[in-house]
C-alpha atoms as a PDB file:
ATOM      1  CA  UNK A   1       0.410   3.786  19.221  1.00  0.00           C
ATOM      2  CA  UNK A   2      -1.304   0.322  17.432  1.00  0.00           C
ATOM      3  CA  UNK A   3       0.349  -3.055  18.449  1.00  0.00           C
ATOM      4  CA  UNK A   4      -1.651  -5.840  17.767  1.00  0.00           C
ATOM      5  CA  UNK A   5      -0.376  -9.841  18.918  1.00  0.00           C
ATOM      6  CA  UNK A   6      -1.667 -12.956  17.437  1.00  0.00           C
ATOM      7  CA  UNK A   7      -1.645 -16.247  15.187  1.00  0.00           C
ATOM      8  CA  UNK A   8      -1.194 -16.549  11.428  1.00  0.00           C
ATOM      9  CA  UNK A   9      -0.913 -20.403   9.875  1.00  0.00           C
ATOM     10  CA  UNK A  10       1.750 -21.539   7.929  1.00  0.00           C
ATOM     11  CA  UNK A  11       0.256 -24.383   6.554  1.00  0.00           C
ATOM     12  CA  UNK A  12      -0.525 -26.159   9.871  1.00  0.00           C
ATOM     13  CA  UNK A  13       1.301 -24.184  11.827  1.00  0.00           C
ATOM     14  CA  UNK A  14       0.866 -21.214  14.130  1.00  0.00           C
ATOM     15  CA  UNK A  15       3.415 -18.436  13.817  1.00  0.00           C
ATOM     16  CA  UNK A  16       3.013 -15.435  16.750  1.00  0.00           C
ATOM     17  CA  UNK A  17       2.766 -12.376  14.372  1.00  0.00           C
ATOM     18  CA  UNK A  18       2.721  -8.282  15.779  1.00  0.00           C
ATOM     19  CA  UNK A  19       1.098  -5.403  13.894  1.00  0.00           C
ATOM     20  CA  UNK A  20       2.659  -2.612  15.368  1.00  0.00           C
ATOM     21  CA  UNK A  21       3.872   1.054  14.584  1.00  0.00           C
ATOM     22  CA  UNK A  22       7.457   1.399  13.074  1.00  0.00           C
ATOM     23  CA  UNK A  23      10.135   3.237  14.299  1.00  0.00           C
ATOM     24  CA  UNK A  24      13.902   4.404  13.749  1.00  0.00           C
ATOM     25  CA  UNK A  25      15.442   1.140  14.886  1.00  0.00           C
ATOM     26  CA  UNK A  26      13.369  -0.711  11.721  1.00  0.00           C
ATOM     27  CA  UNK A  27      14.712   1.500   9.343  1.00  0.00           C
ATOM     28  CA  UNK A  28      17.427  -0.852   7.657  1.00  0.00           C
ATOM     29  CA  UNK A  29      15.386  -3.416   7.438  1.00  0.00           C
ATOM     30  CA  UNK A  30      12.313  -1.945   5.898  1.00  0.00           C
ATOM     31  CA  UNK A  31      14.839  -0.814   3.467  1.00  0.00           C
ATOM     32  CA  UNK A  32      16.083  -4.148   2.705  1.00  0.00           C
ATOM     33  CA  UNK A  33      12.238  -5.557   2.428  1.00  0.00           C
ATOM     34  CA  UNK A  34      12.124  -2.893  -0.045  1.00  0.00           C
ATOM     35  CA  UNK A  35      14.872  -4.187  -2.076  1.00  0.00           C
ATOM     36  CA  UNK A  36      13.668  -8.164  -2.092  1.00  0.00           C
ATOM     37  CA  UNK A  37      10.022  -6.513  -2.797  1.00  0.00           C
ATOM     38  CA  UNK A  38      10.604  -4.366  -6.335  1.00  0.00           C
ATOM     39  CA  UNK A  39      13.547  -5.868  -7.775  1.00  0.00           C
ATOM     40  CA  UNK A  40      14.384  -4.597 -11.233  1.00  0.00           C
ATOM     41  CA  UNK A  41      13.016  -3.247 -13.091  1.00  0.00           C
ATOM     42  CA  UNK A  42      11.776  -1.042 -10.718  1.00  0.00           C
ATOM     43  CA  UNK A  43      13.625   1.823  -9.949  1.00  0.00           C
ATOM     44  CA  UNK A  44      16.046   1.299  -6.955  1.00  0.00           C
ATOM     45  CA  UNK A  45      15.689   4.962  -6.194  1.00  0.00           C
ATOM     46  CA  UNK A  46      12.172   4.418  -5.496  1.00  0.00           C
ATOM     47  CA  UNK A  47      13.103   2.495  -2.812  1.00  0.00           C
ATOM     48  CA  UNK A  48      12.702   4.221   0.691  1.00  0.00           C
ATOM     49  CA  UNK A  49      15.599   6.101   1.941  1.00  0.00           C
ATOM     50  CA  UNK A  50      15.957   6.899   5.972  1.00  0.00           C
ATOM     51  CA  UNK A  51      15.040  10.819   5.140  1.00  0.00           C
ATOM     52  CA  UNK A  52      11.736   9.387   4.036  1.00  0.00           C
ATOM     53  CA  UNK A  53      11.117   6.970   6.823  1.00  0.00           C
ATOM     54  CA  UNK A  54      12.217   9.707   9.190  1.00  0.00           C
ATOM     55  CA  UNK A  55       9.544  11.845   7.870  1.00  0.00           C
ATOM     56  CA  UNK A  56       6.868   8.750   8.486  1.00  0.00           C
ATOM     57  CA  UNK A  57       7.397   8.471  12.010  1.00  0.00           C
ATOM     58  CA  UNK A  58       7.759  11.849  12.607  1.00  0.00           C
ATOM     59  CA  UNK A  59       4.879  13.719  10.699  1.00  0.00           C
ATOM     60  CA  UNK A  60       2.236  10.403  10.840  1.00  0.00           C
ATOM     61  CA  UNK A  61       3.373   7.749  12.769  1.00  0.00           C
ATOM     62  CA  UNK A  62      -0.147   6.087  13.178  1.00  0.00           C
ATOM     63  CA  UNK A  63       0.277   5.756   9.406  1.00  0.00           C
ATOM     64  CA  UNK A  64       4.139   4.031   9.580  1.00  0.00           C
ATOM     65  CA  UNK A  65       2.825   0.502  10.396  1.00  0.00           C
ATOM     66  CA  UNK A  66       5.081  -2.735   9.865  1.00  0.00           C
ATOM     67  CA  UNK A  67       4.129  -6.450  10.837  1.00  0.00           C
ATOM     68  CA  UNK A  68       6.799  -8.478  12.942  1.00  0.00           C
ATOM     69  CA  UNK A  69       7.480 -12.694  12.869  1.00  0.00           C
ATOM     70  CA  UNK A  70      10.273 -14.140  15.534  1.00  0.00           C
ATOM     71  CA  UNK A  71      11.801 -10.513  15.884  1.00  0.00           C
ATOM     72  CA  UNK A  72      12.179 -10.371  12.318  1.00  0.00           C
ATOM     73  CA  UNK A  73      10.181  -7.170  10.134  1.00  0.00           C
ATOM     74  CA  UNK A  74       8.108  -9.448   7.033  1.00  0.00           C
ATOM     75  CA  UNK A  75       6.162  -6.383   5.575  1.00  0.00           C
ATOM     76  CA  UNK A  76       5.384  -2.761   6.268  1.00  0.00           C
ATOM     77  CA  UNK A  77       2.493   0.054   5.128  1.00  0.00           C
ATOM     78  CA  UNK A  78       2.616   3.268   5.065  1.00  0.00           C
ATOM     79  CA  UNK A  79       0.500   6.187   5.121  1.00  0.00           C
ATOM     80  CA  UNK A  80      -0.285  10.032   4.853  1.00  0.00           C
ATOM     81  CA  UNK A  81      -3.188  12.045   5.480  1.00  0.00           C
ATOM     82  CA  UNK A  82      -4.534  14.538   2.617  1.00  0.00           C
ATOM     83  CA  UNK A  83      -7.178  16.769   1.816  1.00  0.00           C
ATOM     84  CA  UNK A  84      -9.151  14.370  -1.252  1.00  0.00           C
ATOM     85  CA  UNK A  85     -11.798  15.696  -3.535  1.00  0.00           C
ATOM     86  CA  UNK A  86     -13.669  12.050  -5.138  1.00  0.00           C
ATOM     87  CA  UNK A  87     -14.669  14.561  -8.302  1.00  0.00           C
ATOM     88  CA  UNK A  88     -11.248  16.189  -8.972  1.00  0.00           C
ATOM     89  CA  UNK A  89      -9.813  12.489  -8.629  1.00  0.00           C
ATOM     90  CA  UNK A  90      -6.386  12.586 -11.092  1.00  0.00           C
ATOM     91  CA  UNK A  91      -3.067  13.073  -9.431  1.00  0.00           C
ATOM     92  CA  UNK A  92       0.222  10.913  -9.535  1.00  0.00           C
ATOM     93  CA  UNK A  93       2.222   9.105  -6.504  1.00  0.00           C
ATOM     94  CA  UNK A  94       4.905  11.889  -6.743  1.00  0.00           C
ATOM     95  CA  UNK A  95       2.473  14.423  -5.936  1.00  0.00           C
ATOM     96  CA  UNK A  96       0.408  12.894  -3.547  1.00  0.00           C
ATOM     97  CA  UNK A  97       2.964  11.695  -1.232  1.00  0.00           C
ATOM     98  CA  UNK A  98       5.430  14.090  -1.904  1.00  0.00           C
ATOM     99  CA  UNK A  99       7.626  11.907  -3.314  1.00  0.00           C
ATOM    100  CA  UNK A 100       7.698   9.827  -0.216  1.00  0.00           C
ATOM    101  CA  UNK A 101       9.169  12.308   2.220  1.00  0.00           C
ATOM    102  CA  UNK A 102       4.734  13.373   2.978  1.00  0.00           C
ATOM    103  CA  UNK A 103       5.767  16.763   3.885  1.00  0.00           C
ATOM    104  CA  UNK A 104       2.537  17.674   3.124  1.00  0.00           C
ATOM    105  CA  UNK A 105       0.609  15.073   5.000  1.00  0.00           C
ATOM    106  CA  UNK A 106      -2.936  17.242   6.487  1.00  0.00           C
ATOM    107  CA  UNK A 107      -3.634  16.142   9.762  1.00  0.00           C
ATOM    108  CA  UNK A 108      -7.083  17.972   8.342  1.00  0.00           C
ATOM    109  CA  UNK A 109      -7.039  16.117   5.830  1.00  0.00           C
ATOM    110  CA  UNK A 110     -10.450  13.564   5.269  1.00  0.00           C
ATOM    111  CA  UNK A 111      -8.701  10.840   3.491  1.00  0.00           C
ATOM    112  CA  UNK A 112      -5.810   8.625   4.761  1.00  0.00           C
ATOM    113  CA  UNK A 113      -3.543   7.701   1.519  1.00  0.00           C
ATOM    114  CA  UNK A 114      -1.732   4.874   1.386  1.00  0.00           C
ATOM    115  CA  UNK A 115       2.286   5.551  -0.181  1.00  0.00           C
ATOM    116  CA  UNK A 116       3.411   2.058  -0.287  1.00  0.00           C
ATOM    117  CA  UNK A 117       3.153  -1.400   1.031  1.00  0.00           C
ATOM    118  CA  UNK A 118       5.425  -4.192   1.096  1.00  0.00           C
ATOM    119  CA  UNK A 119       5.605  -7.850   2.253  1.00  0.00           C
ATOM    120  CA  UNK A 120       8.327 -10.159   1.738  1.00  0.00           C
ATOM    121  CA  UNK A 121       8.198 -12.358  -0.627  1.00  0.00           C
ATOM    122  CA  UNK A 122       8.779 -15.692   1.403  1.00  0.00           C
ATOM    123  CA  UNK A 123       5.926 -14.195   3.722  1.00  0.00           C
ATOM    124  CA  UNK A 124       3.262 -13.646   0.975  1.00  0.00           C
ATOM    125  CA  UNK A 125       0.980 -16.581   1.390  1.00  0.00           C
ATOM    126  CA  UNK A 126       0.477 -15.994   5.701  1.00  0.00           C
ATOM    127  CA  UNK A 127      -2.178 -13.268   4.682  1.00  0.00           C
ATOM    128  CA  UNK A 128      -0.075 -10.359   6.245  1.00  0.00           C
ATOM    129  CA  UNK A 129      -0.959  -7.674   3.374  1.00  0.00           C
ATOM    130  CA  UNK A 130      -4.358  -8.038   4.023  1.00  0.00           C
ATOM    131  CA  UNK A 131      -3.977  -7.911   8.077  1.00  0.00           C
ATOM    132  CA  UNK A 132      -2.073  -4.534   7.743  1.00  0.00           C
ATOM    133  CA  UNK A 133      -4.252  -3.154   5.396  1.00  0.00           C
ATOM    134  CA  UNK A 134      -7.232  -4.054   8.037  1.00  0.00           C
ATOM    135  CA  UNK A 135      -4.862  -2.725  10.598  1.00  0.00           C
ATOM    136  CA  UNK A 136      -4.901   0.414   8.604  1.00  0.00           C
ATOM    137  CA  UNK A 137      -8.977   0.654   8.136  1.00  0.00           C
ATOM    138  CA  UNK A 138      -8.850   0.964  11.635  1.00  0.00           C
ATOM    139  CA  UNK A 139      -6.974   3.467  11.585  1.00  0.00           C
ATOM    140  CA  UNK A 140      -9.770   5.158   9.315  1.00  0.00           C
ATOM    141  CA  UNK A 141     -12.008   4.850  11.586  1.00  0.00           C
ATOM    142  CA  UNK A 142     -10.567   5.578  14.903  1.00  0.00           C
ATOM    143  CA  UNK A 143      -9.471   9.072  13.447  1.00  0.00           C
ATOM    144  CA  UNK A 144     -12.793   9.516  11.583  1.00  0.00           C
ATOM    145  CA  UNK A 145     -11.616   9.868   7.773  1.00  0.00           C
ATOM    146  CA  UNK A 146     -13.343   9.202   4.959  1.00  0.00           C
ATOM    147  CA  UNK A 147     -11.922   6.825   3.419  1.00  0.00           C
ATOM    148  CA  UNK A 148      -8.803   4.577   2.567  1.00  0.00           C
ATOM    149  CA  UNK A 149      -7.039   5.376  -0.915  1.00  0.00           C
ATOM    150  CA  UNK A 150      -4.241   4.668  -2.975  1.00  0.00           C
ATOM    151  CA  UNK A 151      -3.229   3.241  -6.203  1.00  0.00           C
ATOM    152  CA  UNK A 152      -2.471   0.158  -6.857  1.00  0.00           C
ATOM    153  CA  UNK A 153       0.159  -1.061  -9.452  1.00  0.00           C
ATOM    154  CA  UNK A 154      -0.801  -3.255 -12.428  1.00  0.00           C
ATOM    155  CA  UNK A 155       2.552  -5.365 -12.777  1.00  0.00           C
ATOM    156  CA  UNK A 156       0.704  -7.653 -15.157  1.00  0.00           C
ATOM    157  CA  UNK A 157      -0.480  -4.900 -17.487  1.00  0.00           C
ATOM    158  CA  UNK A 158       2.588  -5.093 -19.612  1.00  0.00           C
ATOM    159  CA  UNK A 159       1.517  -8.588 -21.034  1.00  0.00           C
ATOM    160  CA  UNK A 160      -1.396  -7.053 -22.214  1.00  0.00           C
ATOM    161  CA  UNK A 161      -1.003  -3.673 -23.027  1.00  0.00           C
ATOM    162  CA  UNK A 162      -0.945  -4.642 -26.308  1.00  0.00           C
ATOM    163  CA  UNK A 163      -4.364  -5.945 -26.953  1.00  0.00           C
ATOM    164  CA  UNK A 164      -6.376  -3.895 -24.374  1.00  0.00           C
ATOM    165  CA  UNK A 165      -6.517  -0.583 -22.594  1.00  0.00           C
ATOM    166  CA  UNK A 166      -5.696  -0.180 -18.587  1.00  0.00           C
ATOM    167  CA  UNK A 167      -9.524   0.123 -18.125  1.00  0.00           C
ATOM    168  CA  UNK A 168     -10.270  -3.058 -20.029  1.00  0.00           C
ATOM    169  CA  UNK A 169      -7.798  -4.487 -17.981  1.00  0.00           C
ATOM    170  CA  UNK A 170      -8.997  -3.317 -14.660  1.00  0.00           C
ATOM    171  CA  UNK A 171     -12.342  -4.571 -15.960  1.00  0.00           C
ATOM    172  CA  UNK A 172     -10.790  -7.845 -16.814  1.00  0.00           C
ATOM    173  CA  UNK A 173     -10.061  -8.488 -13.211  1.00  0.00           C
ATOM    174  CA  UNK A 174     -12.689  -7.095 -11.887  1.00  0.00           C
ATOM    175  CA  UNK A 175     -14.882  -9.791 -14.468  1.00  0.00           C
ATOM    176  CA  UNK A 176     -12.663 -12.662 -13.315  1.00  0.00           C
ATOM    177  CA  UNK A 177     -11.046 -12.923 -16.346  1.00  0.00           C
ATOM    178  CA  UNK A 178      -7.568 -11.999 -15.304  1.00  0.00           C
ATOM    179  CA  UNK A 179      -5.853 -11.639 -12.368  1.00  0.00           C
ATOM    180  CA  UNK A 180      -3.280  -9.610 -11.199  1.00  0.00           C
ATOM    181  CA  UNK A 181      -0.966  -9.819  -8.526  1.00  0.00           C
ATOM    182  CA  UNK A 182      -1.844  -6.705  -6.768  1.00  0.00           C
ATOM    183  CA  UNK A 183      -4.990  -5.866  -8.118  1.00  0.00           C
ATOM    184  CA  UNK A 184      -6.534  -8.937  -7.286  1.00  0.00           C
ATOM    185  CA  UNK A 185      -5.191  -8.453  -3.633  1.00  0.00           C
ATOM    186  CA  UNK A 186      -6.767  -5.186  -3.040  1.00  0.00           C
ATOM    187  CA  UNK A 187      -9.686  -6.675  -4.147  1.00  0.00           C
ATOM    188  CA  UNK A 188      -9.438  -9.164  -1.438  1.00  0.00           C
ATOM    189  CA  UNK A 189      -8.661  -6.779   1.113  1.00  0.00           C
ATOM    190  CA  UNK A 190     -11.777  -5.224   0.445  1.00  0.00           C
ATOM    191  CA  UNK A 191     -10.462  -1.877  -1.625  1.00  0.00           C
ATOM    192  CA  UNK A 192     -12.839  -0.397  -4.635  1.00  0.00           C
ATOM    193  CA  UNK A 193     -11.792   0.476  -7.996  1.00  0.00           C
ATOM    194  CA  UNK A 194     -12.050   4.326  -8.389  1.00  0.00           C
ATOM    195  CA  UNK A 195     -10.574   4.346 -12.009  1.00  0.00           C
ATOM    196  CA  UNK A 196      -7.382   4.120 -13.875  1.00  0.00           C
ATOM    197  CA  UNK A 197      -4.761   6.956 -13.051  1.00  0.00           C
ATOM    198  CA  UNK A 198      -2.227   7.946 -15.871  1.00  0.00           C
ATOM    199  CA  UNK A 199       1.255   8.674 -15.331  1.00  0.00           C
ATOM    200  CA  UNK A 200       0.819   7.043 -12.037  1.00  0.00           C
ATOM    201  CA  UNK A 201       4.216   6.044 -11.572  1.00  0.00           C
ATOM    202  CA  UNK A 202       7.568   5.108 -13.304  1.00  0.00           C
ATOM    203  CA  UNK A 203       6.342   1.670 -13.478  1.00  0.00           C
ATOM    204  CA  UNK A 204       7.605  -0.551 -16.939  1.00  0.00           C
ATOM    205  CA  UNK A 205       5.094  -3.534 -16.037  1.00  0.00           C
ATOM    206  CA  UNK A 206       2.173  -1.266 -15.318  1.00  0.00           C
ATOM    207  CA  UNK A 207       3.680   0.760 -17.916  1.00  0.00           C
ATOM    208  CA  UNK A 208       2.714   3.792 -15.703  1.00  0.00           C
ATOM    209  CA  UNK A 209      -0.771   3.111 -15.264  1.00  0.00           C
ATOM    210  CA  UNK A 210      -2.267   2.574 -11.493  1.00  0.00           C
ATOM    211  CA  UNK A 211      -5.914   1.439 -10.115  1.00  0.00           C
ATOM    212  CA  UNK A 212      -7.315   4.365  -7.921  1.00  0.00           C
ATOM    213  CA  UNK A 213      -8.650   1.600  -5.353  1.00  0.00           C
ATOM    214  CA  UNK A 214     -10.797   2.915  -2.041  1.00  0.00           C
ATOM    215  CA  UNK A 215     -12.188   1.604   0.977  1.00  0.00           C
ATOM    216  CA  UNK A 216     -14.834   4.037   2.284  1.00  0.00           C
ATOM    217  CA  UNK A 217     -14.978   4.668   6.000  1.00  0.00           C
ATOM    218  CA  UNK A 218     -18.482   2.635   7.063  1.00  0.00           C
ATOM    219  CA  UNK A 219     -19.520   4.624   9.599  1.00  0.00           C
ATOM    220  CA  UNK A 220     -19.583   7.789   8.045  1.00  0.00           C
END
């Protein structure tokens, strides 16, 4: 199991933080982060249910990860593992993660897939996205995969998607010319743009679209 102790800054000050592995006793509150995290428009029944989170611990618990201040849950990431061909690349989240519940999570598989992560929104500027998606990478490469994937929303799209196609927006950010909320942060936490998936999601503000964004497994 991964547990991991030490020091963000909150400004000038040092908060204790712990990576660790989630489990049944965090389930109502990684369904209330979900709630503060995609407020409407997004669909509440996207949010994760305890059948779902049941399924996380149980068929992949290295992949349930959630990070910890003062006793209280900030952020969690979740993962499955899946059989991933790079030249056969389209799919949507729905199929990928079965819907969330990952029955079909390979422990074959060669790629680890990431379903979903979520910080808090007062917790956003500590940097704790980024640590659990490291926390994840070494996940990667303790069990040997691949590579990291997932796609990433475009919640600023919708501004746009008037004036420019997802891929000129993607490029946009990737350019410097825009920036994007989560875009941007994969980008920071190291992740690759793959391409633009279509019918990614029920998503209004990405207006379906997602970033197929990858992190590639260095030592293989």
């Amino acid at each position: 199991m991964y547990r991991s102790e030490f020091y963000v800054y909150d400004q000038d000050r040092p908060l204790p933080i712990c990576i660790r592995n989630y489990t049944k006793e965090d389930f109502d509150q990684l369904i209330e982060i979900q709630a503060e995290c995609f407020p409407p428009p997004f669909p509440s029944e996207l949010w994760w249910n305890k059948e779902q989170l049941t399924n996380h611990v149980t068929y992949f618990p290295d992949g349930a990860l959630c990070v910890e201040i003062n006793g209280e849950l900030a952020g969690s990431l979740t993962g499955l593992v899946v059989d991933f061909d790079p030249s056969h690349p389209n799919h949507n989240w729905e199929e990928i993660t079965d819907h969330g519940y990952i029955r079909n999570h390979n422990p074959d598989g060669n790629t680890l897939y990431i379903v979903d992560i979520s910080v808090k929104p007062k917790y956003r500027k500590l940097g704790l996205g980024k640590l659990m998606m490291q926390a994840m990478y070494h996940v990667v490469i303790e069990k040997g995969y691949d590579r990291l994937l997932g796609g990433g929303r475009m919640p600023g799209y919708h501004k746009f998607a008037e004036k420019m196609t997802a891929n000129e927006y993607l490029s946009a950010i990737i350019n410097g010319q825009l920036k994007d909320p989560v875009i941007s942060f994969l980008l920071r936490c190291g992740r690759v743009p793959m391409g633009i998936a279509e019918n990614y999601l029920e998503d209004e503000e990405s207006r379906n679209y997602a970033a197929l964004m990858e992190w590639k497994n260095p030592f293989k």
